[in-house]
PDB file of N, CA and C in Angstrom:
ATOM      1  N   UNK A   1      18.975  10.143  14.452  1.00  0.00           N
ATOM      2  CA  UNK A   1      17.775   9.426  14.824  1.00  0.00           C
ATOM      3  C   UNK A   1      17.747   8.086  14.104  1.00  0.00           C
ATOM      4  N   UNK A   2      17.563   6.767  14.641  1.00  0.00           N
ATOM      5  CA  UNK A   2      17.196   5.819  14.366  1.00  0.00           C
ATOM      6  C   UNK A   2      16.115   5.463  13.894  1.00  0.00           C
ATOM      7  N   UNK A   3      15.699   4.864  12.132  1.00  0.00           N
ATOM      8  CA  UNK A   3      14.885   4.766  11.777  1.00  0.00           C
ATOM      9  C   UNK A   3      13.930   3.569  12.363  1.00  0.00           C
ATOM     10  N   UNK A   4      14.743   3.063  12.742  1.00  0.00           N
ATOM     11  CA  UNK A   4      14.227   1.549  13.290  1.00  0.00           C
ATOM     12  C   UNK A   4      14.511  -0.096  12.623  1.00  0.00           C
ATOM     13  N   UNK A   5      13.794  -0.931  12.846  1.00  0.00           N
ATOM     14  CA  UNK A   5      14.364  -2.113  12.383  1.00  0.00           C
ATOM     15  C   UNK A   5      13.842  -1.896  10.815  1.00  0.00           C
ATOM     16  N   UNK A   6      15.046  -3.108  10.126  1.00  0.00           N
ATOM     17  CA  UNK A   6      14.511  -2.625   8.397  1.00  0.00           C
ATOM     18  C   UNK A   6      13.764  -3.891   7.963  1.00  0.00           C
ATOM     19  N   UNK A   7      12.960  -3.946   7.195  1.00  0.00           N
ATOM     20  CA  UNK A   7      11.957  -5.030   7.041  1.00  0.00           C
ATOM     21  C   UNK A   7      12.227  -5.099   5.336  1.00  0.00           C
ATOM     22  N   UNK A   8      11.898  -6.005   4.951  1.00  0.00           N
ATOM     23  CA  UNK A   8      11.595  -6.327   3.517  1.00  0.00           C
ATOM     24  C   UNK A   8      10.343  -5.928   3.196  1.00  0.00           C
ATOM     25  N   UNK A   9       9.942  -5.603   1.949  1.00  0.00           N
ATOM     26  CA  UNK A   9       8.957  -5.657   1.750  1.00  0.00           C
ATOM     27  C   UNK A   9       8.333  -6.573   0.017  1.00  0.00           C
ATOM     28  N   UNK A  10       7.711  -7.580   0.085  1.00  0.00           N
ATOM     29  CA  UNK A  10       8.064  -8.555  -0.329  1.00  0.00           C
ATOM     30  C   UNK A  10       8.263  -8.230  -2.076  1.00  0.00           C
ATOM     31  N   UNK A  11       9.415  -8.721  -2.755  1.00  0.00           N
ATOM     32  CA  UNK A  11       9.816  -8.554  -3.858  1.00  0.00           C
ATOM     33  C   UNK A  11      10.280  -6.430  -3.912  1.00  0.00           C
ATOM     34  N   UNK A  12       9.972  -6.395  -3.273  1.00  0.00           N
ATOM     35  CA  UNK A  12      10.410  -4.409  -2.954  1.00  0.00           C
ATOM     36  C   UNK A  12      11.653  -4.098  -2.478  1.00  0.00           C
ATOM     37  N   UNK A  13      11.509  -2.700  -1.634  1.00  0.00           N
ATOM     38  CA  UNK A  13      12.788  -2.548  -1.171  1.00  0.00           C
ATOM     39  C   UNK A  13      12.830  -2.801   0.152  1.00  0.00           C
ATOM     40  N   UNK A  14      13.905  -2.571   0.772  1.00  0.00           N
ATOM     41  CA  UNK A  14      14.299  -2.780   2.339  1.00  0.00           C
ATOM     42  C   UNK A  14      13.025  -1.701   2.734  1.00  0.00           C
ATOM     43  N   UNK A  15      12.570  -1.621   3.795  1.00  0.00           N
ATOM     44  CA  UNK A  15      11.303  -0.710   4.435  1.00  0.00           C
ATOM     45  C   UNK A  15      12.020  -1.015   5.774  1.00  0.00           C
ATOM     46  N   UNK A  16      12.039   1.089   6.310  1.00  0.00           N
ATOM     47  CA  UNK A  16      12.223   1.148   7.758  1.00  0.00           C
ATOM     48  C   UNK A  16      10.883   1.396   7.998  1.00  0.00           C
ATOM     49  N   UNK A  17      10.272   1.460   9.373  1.00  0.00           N
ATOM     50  CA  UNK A  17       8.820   1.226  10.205  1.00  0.00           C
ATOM     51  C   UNK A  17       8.615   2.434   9.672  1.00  0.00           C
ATOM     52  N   UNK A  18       8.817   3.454   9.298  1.00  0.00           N
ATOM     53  CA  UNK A  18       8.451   5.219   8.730  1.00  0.00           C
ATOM     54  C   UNK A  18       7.754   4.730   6.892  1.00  0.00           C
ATOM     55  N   UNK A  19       8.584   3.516   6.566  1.00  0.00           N
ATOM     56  CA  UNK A  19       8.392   3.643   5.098  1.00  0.00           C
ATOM     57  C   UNK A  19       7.677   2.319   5.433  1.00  0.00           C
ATOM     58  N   UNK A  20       7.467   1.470   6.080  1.00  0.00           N
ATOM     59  CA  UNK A  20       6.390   0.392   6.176  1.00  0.00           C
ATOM     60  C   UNK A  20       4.972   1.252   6.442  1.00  0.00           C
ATOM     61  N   UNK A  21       5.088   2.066   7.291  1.00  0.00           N
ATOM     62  CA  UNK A  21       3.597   2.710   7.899  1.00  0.00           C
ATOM     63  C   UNK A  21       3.620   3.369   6.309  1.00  0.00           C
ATOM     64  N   UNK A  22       3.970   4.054   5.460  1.00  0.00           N
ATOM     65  CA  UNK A  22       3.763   4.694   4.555  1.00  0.00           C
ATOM     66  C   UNK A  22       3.057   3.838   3.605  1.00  0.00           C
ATOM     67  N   UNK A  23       4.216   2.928   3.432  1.00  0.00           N
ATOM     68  CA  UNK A  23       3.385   1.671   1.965  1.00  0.00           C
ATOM     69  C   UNK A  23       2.310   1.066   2.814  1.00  0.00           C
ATOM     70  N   UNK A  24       2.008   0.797   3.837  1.00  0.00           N
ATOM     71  CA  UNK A  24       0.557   0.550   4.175  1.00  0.00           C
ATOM     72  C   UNK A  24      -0.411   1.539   4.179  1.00  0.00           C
ATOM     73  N   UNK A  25      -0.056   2.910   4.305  1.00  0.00           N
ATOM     74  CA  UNK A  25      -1.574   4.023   4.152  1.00  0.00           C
ATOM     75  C   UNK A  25      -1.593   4.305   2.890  1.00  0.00           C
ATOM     76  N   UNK A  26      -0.492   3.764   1.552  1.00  0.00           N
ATOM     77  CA  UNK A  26      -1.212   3.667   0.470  1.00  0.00           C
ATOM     78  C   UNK A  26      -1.999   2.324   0.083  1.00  0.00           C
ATOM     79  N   UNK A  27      -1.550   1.389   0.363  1.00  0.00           N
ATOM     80  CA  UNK A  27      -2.574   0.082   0.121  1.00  0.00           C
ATOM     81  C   UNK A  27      -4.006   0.248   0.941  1.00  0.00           C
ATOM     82  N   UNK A  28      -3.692   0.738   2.176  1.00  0.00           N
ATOM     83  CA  UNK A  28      -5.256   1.034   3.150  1.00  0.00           C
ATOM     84  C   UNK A  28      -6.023   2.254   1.954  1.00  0.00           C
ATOM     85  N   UNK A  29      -5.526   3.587   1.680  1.00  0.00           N
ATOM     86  CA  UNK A  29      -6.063   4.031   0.994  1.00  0.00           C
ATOM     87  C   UNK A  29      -6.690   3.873  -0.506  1.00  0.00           C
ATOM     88  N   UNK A  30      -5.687   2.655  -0.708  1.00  0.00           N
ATOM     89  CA  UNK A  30      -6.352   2.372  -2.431  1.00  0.00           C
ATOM     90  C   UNK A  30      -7.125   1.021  -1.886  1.00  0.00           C
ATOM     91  N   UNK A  31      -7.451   0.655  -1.003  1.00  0.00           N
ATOM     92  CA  UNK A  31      -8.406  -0.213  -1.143  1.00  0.00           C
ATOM     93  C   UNK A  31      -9.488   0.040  -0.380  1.00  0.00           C
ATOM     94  N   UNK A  32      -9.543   1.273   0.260  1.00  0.00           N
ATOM     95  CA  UNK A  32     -11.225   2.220   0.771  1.00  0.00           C
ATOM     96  C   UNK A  32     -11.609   2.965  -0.791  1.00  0.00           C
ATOM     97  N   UNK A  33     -10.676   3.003  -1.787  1.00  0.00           N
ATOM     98  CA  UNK A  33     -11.159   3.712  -2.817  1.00  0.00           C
ATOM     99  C   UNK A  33     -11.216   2.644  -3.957  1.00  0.00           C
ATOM    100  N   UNK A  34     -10.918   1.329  -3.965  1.00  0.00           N
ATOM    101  CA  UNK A  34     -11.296   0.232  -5.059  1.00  0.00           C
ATOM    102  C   UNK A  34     -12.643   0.075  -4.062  1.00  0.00           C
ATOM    103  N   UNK A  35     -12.652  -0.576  -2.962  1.00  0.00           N
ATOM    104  CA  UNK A  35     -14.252  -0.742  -2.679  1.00  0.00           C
ATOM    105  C   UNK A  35     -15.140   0.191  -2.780  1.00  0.00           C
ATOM    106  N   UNK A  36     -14.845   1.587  -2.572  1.00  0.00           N
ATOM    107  CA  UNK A  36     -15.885   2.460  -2.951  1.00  0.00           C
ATOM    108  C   UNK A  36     -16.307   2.665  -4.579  1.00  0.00           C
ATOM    109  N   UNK A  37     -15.514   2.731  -5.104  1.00  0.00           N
ATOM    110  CA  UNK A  37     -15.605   3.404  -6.381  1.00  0.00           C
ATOM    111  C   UNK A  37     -14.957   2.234  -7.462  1.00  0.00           C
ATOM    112  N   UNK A  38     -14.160   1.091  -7.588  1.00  0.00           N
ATOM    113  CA  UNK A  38     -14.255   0.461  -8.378  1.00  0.00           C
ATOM    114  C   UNK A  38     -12.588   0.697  -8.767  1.00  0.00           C
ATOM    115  N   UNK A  39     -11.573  -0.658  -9.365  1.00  0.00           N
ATOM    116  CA  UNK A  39     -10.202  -0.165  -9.591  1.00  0.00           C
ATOM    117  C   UNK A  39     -10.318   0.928 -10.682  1.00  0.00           C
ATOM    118  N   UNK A  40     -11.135   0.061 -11.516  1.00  0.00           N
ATOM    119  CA  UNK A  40     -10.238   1.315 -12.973  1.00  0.00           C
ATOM    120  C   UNK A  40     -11.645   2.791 -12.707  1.00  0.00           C
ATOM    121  N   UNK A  41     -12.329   3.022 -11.662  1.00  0.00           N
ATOM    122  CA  UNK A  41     -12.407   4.306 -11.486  1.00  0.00           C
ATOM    123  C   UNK A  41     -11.833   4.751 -10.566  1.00  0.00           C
ATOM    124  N   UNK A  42     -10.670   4.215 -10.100  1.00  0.00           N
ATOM    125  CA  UNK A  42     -10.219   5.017  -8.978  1.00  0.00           C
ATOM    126  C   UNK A  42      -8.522   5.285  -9.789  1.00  0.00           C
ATOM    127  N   UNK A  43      -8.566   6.843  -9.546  1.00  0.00           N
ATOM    128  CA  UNK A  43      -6.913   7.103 -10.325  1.00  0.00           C
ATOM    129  C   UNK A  43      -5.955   6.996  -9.132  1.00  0.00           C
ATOM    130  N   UNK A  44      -4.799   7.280  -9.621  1.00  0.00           N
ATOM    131  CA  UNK A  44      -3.494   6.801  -8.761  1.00  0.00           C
ATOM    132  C   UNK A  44      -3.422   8.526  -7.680  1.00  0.00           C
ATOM    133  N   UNK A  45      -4.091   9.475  -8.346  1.00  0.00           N
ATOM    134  CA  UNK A  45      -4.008  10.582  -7.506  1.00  0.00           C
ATOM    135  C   UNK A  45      -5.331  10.661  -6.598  1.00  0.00           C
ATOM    136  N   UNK A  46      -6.491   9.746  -6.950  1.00  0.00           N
ATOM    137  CA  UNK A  46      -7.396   9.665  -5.375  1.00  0.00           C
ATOM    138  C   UNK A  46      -7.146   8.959  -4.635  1.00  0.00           C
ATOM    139  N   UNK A  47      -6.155   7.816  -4.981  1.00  0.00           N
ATOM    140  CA  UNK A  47      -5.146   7.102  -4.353  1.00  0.00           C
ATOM    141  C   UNK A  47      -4.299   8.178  -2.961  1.00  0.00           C
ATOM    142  N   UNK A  48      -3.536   8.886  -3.659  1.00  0.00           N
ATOM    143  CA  UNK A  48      -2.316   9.578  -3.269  1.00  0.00           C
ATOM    144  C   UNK A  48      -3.245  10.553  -2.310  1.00  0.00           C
ATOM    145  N   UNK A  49      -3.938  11.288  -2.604  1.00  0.00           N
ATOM    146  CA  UNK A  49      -4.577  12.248  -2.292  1.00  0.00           C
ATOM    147  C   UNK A  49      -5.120  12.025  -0.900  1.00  0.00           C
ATOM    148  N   UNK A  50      -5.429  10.630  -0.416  1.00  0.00           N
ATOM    149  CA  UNK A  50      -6.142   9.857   0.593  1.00  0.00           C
ATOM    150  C   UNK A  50      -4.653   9.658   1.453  1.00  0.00           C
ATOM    151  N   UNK A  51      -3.860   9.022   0.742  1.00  0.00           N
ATOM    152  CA  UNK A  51      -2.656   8.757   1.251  1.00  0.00           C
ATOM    153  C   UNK A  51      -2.329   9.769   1.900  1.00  0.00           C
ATOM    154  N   UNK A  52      -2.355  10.845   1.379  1.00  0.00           N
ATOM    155  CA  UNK A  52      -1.363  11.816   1.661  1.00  0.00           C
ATOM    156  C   UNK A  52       0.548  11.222   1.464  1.00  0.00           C
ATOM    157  N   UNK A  53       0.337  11.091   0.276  1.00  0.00           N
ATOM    158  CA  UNK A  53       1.800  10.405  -0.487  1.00  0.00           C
ATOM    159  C   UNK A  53       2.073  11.228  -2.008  1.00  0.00           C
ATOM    160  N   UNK A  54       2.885  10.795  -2.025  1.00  0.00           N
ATOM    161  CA  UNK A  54       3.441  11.979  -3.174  1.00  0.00           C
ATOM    162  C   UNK A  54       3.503  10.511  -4.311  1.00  0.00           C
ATOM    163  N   UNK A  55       3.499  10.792  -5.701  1.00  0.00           N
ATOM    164  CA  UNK A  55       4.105   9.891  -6.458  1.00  0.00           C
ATOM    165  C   UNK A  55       5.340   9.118  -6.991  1.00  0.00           C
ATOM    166  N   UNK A  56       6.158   9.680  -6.042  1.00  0.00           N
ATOM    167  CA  UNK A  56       7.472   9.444  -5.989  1.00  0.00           C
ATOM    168  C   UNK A  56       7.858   8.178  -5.174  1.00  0.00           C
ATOM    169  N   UNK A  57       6.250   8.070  -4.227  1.00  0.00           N
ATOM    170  CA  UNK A  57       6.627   7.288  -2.643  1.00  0.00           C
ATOM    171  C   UNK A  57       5.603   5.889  -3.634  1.00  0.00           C
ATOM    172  N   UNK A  58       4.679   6.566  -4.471  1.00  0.00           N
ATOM    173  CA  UNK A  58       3.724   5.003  -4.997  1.00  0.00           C
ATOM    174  C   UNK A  58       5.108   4.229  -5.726  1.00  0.00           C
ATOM    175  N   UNK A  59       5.518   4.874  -6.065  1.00  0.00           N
ATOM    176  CA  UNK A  59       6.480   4.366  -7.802  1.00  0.00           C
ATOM    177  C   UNK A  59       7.698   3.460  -6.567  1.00  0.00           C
ATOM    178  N   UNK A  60       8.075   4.329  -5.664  1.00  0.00           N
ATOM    179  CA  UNK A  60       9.118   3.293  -4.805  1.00  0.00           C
ATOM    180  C   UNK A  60       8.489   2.030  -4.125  1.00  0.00           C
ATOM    181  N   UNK A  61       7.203   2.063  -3.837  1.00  0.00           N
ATOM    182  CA  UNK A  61       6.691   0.627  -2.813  1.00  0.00           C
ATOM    183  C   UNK A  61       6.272   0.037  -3.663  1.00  0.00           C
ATOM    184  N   UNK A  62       5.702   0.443  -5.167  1.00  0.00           N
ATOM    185  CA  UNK A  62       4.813  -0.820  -5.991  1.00  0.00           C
ATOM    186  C   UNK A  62       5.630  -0.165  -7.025  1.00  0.00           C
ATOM    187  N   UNK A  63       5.442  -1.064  -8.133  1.00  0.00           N
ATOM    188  CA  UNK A  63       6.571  -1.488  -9.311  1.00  0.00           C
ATOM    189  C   UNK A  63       5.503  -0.801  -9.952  1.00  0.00           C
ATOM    190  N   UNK A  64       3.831  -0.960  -9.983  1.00  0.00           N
ATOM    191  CA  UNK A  64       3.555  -0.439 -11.319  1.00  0.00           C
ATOM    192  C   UNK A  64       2.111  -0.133 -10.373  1.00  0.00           C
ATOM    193  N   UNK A  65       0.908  -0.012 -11.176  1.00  0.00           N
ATOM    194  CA  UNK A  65      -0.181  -0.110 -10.339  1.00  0.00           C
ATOM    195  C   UNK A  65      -0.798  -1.482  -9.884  1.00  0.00           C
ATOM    196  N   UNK A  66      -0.638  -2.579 -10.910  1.00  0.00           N
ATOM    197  CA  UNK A  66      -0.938  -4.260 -10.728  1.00  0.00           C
ATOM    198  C   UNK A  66      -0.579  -4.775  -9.572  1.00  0.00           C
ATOM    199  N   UNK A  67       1.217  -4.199  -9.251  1.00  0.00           N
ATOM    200  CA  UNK A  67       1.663  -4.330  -8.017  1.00  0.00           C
ATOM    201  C   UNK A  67       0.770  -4.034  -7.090  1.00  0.00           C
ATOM    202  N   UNK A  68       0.014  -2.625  -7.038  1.00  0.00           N
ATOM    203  CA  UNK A  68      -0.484  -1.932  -6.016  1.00  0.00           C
ATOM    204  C   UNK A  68      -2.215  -2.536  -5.912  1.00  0.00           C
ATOM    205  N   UNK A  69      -2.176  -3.178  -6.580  1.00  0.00           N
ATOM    206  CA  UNK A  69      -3.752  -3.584  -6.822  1.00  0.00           C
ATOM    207  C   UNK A  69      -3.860  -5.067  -5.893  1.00  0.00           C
ATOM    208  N   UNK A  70      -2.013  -5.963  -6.008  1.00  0.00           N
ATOM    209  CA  UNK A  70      -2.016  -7.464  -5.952  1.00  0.00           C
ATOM    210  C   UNK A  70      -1.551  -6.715  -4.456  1.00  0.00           C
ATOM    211  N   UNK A  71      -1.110  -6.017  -3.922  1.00  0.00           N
ATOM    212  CA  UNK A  71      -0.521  -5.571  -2.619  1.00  0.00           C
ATOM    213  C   UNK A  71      -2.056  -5.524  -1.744  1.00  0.00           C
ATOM    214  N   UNK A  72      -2.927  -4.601  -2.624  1.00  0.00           N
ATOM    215  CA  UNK A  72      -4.648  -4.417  -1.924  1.00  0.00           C
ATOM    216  C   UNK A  72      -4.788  -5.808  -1.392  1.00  0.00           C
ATOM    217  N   UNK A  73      -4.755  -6.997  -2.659  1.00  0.00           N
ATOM    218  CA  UNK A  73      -5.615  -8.038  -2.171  1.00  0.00           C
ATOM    219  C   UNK A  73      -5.166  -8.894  -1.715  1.00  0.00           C
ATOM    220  N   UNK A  74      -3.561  -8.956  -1.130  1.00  0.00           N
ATOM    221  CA  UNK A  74      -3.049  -9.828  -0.033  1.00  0.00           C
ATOM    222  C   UNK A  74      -3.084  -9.463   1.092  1.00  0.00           C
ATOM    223  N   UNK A  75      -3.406  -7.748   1.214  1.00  0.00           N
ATOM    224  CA  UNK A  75      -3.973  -7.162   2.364  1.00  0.00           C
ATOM    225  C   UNK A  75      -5.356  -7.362   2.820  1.00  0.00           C
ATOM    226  N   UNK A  76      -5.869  -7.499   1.915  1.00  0.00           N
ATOM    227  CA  UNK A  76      -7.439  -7.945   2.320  1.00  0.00           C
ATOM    228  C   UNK A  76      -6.890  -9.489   2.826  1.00  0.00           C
ATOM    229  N   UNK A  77      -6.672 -10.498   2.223  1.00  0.00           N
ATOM    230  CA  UNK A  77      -6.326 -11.744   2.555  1.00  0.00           C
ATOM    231  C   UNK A  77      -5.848 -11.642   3.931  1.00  0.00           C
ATOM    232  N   UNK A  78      -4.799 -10.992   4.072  1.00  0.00           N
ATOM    233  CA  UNK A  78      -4.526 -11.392   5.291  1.00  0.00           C
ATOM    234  C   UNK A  78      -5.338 -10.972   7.012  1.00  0.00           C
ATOM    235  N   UNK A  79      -6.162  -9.845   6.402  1.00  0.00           N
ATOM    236  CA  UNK A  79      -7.039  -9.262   7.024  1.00  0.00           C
ATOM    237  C   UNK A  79      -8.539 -10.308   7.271  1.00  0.00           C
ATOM    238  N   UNK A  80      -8.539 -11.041   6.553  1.00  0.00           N
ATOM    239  CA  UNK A  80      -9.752 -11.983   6.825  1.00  0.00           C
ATOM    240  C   UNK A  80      -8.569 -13.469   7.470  1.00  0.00           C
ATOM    241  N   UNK A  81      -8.095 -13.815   7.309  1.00  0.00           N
ATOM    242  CA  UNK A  81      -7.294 -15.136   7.720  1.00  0.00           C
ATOM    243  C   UNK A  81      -7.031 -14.683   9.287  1.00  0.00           C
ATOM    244  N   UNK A  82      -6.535 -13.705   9.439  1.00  0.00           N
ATOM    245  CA  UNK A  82      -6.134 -13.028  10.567  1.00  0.00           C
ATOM    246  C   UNK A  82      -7.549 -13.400  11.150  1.00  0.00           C
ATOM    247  N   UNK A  83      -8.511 -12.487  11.353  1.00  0.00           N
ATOM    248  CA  UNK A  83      -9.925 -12.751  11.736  1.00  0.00           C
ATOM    249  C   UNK A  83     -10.260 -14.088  12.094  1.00  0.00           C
ATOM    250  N   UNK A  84     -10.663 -14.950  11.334  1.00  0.00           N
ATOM    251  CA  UNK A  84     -10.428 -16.447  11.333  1.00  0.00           C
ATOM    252  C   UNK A  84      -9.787 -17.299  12.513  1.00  0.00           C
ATOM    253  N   UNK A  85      -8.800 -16.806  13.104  1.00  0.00           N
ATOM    254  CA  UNK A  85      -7.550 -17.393  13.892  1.00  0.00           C
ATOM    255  C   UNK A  85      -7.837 -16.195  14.624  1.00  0.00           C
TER     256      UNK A  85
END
């Protein structure tokens, strides 16, 4: 089976569309749980837990959690610019 086309993911690793949709339902999920509840009350397992991601899959798409925090808010960014246009 063909994973599909491979994408970068920026300063990360190569991402096939299986592991792009993945590192996006953890950034979608940690940033319904920073707006609800706040970064440093939200842990990396109500993170995961939402995700439905294991910690094996956070540690491969973001380098640390800062990563995963600066990943939230270029997703928000691009989510309002997008809008805009």
């Amino acid at each position: 089976m063909n994973p599909g086309p491979v994408e970068h993911s920026p300063g990360g690793p190569r991402l096939t569309a299986k592991g792009k949709a993945t590192r996006q339902r953890i950034i979608s999920a940690a940033s319904e749980a920073f707006s609800d509840c706040g970064v440093t009350a939200t842990s990396n397992d109500d993170i995961l837990a939402v995700a439905g991601a294991s910690p094996s899959q956070l540690y491969h798409y973001f380098t640390d959690r800062d990563d995963l925090v600066a990943a939230v808010i270029a997703d928000r960014v691009e989510q309002v610019l997008s809008w805009h246009h």
